[in-house]
Protein backbone atom coordinates (compact mmCIF):
# COMPACT_ATOMS: atom_id res chain seq x y z
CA UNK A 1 -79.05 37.92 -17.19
CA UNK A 2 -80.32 41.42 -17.49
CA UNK A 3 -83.74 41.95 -16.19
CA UNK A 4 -86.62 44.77 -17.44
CA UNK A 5 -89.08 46.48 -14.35
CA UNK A 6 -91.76 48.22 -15.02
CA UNK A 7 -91.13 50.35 -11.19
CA UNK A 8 -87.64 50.30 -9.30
CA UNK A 9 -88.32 47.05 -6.72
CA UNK A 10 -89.67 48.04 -3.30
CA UNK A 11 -90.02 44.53 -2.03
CA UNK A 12 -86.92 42.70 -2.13
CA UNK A 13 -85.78 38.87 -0.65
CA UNK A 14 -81.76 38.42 -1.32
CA UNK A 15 -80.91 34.73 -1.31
CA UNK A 16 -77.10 34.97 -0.30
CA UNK A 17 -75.40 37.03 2.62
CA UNK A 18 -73.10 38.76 -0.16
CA UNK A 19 -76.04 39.75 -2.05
CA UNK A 20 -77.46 41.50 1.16
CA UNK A 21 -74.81 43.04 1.68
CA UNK A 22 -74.29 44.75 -1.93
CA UNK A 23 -78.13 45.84 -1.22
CA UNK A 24 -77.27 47.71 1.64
CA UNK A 25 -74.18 49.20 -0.25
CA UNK A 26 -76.23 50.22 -3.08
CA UNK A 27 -78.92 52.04 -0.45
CA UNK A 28 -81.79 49.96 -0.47
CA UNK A 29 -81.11 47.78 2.60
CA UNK A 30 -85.09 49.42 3.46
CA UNK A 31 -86.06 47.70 0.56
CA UNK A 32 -85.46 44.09 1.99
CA UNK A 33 -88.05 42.36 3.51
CA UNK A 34 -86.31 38.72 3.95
CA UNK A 35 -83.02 37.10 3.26
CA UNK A 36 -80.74 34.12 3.55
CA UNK A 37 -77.73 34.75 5.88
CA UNK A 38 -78.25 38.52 7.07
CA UNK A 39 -76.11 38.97 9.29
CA UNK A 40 -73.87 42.15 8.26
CA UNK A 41 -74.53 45.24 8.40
CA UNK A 42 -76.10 45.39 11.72
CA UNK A 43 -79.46 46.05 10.75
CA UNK A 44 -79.75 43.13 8.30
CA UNK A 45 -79.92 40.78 11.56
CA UNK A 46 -83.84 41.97 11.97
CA UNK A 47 -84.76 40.77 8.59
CA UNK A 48 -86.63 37.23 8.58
CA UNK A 49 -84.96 34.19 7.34
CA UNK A 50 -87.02 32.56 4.54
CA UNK A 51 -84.42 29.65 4.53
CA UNK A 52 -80.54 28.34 4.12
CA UNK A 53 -78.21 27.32 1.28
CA UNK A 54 -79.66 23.65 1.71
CA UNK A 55 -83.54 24.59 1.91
CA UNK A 56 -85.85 27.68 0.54
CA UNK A 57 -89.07 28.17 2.72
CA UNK A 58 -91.49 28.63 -0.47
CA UNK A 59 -94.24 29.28 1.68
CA UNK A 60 -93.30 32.32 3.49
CA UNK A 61 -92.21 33.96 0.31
CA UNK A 62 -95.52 32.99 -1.60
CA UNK A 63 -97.06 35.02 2.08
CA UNK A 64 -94.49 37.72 1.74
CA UNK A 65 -95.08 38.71 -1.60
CA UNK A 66 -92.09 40.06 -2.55
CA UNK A 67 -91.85 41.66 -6.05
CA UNK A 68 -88.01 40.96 -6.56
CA UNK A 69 -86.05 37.81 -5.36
CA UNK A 70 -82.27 38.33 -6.32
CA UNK A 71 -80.37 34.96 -6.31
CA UNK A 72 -76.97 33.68 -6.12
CA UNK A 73 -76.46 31.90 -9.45
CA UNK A 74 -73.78 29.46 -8.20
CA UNK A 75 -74.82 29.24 -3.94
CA UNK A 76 -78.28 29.15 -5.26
CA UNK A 77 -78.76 26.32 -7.84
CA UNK A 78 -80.18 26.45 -10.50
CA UNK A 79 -83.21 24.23 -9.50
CA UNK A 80 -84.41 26.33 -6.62
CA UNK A 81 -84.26 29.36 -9.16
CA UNK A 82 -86.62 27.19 -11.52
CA UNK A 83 -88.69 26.50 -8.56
CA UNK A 84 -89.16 30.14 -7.64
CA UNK A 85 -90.19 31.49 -11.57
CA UNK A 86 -91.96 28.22 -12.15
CA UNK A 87 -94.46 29.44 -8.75
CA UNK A 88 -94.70 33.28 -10.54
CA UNK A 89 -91.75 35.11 -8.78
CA UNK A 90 -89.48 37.58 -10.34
CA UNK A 91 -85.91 36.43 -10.03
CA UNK A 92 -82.52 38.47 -11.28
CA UNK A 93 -79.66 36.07 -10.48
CA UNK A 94 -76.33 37.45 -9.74
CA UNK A 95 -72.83 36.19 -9.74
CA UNK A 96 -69.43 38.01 -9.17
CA UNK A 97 -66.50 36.26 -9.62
CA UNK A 98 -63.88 39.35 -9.90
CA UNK A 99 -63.37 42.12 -8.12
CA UNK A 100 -64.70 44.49 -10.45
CA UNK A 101 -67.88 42.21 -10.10
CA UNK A 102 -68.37 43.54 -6.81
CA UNK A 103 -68.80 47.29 -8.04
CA UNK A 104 -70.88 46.33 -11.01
CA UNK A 105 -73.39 44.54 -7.88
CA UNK A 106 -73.84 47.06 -6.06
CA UNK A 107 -74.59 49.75 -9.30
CA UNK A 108 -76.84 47.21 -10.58
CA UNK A 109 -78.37 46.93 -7.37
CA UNK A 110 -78.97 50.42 -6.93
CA UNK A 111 -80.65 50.58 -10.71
CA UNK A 112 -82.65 47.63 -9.76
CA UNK A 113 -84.06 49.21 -6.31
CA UNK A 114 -84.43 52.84 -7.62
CA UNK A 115 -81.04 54.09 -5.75
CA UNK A 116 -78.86 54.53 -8.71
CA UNK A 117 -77.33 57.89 -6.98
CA UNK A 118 -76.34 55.97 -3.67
CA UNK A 119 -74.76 52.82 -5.33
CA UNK A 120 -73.07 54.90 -8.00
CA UNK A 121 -71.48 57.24 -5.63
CA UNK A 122 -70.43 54.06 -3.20
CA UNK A 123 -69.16 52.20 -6.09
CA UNK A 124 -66.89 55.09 -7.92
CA UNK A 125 -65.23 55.13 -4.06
CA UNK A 126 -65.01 51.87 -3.69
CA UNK A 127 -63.13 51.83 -7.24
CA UNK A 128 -60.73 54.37 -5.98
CA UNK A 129 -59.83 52.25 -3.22
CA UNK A 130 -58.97 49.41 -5.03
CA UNK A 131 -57.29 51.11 -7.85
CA UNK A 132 -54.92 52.39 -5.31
CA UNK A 133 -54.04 49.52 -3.54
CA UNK A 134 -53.27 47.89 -6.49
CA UNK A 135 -51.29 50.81 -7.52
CA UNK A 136 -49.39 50.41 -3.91
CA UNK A 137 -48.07 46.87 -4.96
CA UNK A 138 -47.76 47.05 -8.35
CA UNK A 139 -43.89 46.51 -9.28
CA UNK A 140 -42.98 44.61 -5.71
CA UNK A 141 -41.35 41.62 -6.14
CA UNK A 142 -43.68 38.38 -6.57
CA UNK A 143 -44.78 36.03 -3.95
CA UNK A 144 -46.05 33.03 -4.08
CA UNK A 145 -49.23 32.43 -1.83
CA UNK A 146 -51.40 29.45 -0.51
CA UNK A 147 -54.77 30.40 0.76
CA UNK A 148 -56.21 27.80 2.97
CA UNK A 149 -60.06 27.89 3.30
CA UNK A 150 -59.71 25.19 5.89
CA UNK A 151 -57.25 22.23 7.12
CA UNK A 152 -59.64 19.32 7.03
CA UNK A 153 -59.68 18.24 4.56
CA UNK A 154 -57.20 20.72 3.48
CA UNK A 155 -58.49 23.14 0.92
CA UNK A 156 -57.65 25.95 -1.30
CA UNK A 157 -58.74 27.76 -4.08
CA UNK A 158 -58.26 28.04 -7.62
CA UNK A 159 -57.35 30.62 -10.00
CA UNK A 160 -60.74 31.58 -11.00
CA UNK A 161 -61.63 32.71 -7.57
CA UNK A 162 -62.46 35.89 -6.33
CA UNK A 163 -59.16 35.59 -3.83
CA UNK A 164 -56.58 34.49 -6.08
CA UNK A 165 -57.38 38.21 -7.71
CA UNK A 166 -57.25 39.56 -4.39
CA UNK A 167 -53.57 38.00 -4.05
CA UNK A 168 -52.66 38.90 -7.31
CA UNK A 169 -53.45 42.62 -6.75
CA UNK A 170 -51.60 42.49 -3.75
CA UNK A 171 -48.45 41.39 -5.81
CA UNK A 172 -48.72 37.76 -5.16
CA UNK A 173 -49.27 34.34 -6.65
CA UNK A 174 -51.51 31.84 -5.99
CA UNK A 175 -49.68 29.05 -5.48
CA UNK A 176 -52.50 26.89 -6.97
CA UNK A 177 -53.91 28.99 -9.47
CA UNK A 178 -53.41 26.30 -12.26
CA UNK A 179 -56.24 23.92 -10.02
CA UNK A 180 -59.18 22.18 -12.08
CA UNK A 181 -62.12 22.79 -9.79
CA UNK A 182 -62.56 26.16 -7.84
CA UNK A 183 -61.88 25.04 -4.32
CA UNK A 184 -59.79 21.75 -4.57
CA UNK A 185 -58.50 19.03 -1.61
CA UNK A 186 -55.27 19.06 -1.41
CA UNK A 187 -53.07 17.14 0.49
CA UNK A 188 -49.59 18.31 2.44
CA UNK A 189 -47.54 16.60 -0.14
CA UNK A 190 -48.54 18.93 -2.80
CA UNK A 191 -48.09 22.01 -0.72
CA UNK A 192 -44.56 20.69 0.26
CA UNK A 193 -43.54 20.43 -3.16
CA UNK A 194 -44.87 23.57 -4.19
CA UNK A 195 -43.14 25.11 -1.15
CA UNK A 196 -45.63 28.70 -1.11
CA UNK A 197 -43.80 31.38 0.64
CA UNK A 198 -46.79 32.59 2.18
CA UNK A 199 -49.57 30.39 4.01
CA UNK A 200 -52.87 32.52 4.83
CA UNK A 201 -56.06 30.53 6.79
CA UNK A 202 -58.76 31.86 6.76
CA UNK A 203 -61.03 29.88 9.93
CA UNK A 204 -64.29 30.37 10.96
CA UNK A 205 -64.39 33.75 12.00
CA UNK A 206 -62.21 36.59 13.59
CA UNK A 207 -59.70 34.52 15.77
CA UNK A 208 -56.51 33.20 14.14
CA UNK A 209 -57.35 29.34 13.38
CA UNK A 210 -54.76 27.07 15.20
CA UNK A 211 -54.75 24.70 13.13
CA UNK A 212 -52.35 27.14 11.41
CA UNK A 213 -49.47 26.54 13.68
CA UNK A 214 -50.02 22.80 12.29
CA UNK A 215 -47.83 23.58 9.70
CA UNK A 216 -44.58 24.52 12.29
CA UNK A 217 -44.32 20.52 11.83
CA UNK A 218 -43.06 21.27 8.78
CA UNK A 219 -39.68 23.80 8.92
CA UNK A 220 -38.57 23.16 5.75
CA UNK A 221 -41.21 25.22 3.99
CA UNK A 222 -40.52 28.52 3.21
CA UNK A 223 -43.35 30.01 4.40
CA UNK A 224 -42.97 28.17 7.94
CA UNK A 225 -38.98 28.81 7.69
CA UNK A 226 -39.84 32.79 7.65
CA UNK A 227 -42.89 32.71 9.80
CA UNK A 228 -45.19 33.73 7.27
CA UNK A 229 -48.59 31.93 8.33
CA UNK A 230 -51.03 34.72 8.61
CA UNK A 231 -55.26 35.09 8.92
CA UNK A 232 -57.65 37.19 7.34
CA UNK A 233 -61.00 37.05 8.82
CA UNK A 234 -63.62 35.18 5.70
CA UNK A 235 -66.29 37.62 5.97
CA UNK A 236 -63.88 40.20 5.19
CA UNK A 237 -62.14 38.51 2.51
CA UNK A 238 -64.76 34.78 0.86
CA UNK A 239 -67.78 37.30 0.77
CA UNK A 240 -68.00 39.23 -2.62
CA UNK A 241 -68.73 42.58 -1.29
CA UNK A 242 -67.53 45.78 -0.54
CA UNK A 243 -65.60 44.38 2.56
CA UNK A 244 -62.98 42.53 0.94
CA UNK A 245 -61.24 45.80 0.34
CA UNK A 246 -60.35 45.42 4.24
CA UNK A 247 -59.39 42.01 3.77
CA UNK A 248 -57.45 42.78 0.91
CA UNK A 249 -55.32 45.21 2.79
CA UNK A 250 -54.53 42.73 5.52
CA UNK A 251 -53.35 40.27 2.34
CA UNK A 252 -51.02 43.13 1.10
CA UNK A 253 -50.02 44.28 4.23
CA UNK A 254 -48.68 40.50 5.00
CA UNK A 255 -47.31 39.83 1.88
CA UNK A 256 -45.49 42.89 2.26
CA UNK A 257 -44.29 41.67 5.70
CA UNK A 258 -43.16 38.65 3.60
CA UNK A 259 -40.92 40.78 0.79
CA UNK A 260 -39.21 41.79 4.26
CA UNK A 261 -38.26 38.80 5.76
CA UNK A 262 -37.39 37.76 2.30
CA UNK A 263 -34.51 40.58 1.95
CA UNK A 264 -33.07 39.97 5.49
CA UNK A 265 -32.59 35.95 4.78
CA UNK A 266 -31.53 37.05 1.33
CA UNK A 267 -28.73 38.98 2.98
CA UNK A 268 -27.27 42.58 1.27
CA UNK A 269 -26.63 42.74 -2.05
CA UNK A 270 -23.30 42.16 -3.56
C-alpha cells in the first residue's frame, strides 16, 4: 500500500523493531518519537515504548500525536491497524519478505521521512554487498540446510521466508523449503529422514544455543556425522534489515566450511 503526504513525516511511531531499524538506515532515526521493540541501534533504546506485539497503548499515541505510524503488516495484525485509522491516525504498513525487500524499506523510508539522499545512498551499498556475496557462492556445489528457530517444539522455516533466501544465496538449500505454513513444528523424525547436511540454530541471542549439541544423539545424520551444527545470532539474521547481510556472511561462511568437510570424507577424485 502506497501512501500520499502532503510534508515528508517529522513525527514518526514504528510498530516493529525491523521497521526501526530501516528508519534509522534510511536517516530519520530523529524523526521517531516512539516504537515497539527499539532496541538496535543504540540510540533507539531512549525512545518510549507505546506497547508490544500482544498490546498497543492507544492512549499514549492519541497524547503523542504522531503524524505517521508505520506498521508491520504481518507482526502487526490487521485489527490493531483498523484500530489505529479507525481513531484518525495515518498508517503506511510495511512488509518485506525478500531480501531485496529490505532495500526497497529503507528507500521508501527515506521518501516517506524527507531523507531520500541518506536511504538511497545506504541502500545502493547495501545492494553492492549483497550482490557480491551472492556472486562469491554462486556455482559452489549445493547444500542442503535446516534452520532451526528453536528446539521446543522444534521449528523451522519455510520456503517463503526471508532465510531460506538467505541460504539460497549462500549456495544452499533449505531443507524444508517445500513446508505449508511459514514456520512449521517439526519433529526429529522428519529431519532424520531428510538427513540436512547442515543444521544452523539460531537461540535467543549471541551465545551458541546448547540445545544444539542435542542433536550429537543422533550420529547418523550428516550434518552431525561432519560436525556441521553452527549459530547465527537472530537479530543479525530473523530481523529484515540491513543486518542480515552480517548474518548472511556467517551462513556462507559455514556452509562453505561444510563444502570442505564434504571433499575430505568424499576422498580425492579418481
Amino acid at each position: 500500500m502506497w501512501l500520499e503526504l502532503k510534508q515528508p513525516a517529522e513525527r514518526i511511531v514504528a510498530l516493529a523493531p525491523s521497521i526501526v531499524e530501516n528508519i534509522y538506515s534510511a536517516g530519520a532515526g530523529d524523526k521517531l518519537i516512539a516504537a515497539i521493540g527499539s532496541d538496535y541501534p543504540e540510540a533507539a533504546r531512549e525512545l518510549p515504548e507505546i506497547g508490544n506485539y500482544q498490546i498497543i497503548n492507544y492512549e499514549a499515541l492519541l497524547v503523542l500525536k504522531p503524524d505517521l505510524i508505520i506498521a508491520w503488516s504481518s507482526g502487526t495484525g490487521s485489527r490493531k491497524i483498523e484500530k489505529l485509522r479507525e481513531l484518525g491516525f495515518t498508517v503506511f504498513v510495511t512488509e518485506t519478505k525478500s531480501l531485496h525487500d529490505i532495500a526497497s524499506s529503507v528507500r521508501t523510508f527515506g521518501e516517506i521521512a524527507g531523507t531520500s539522499n541518506i536511504a538511497n545512498r545506504t541502500a545502493d551499498d547495501w545492494t553492492r554487498r549483497l550482490q557480491n556475496l551472492v556472486r562469491d557462492s554462486k556455482g559452489k556445489n549445493q547444500v542442503s540446510v535446516l534452520y532451526q528457530v528453536w528446539h521446543k517444539p522444534l521449528q523451522t522455516l519455510n520456503g517463503d521466508h526471508l532465510i531460506s533466501d538467505v541460504i539460497e544465496a549462500c549456495g544452499g538449500r533449505n531443507a524444508y523449503e517445500d513446508a505449508v505454513v511459514l514456520a512449521p513444528q517439526i519433529s526429529v523424525e522428519s529431519v532424520l529422514d531428510r538427513d540436512p547436511e547442515v543444521i544452523i540454530a539460531s537461540g535467543l541471542g549471541e551465545t551458541r544455543p546448547q540445545s544444539l549439541d542435542d542433536w550429537k544423539r543422533y550420529p547418523e545424520l550428516t550434518a552431525v556425522k561432519n560436525n556441521n551444527l553452527y549459530h547465527v545470532p537472530p537479530d543479525i539474521i530473523q530481523r529484515h534489515t540491513m543486518r542480515v547481510l552480517h548474518g548472511m556472511q556467517l551462513v556462507c561462511d559455514q556452509l562453505d566450511q561444510a563444502r570442505d568437510k564434504n571433499t575430505r570424507e568424499s576422498g580425492p577424485a579418481r
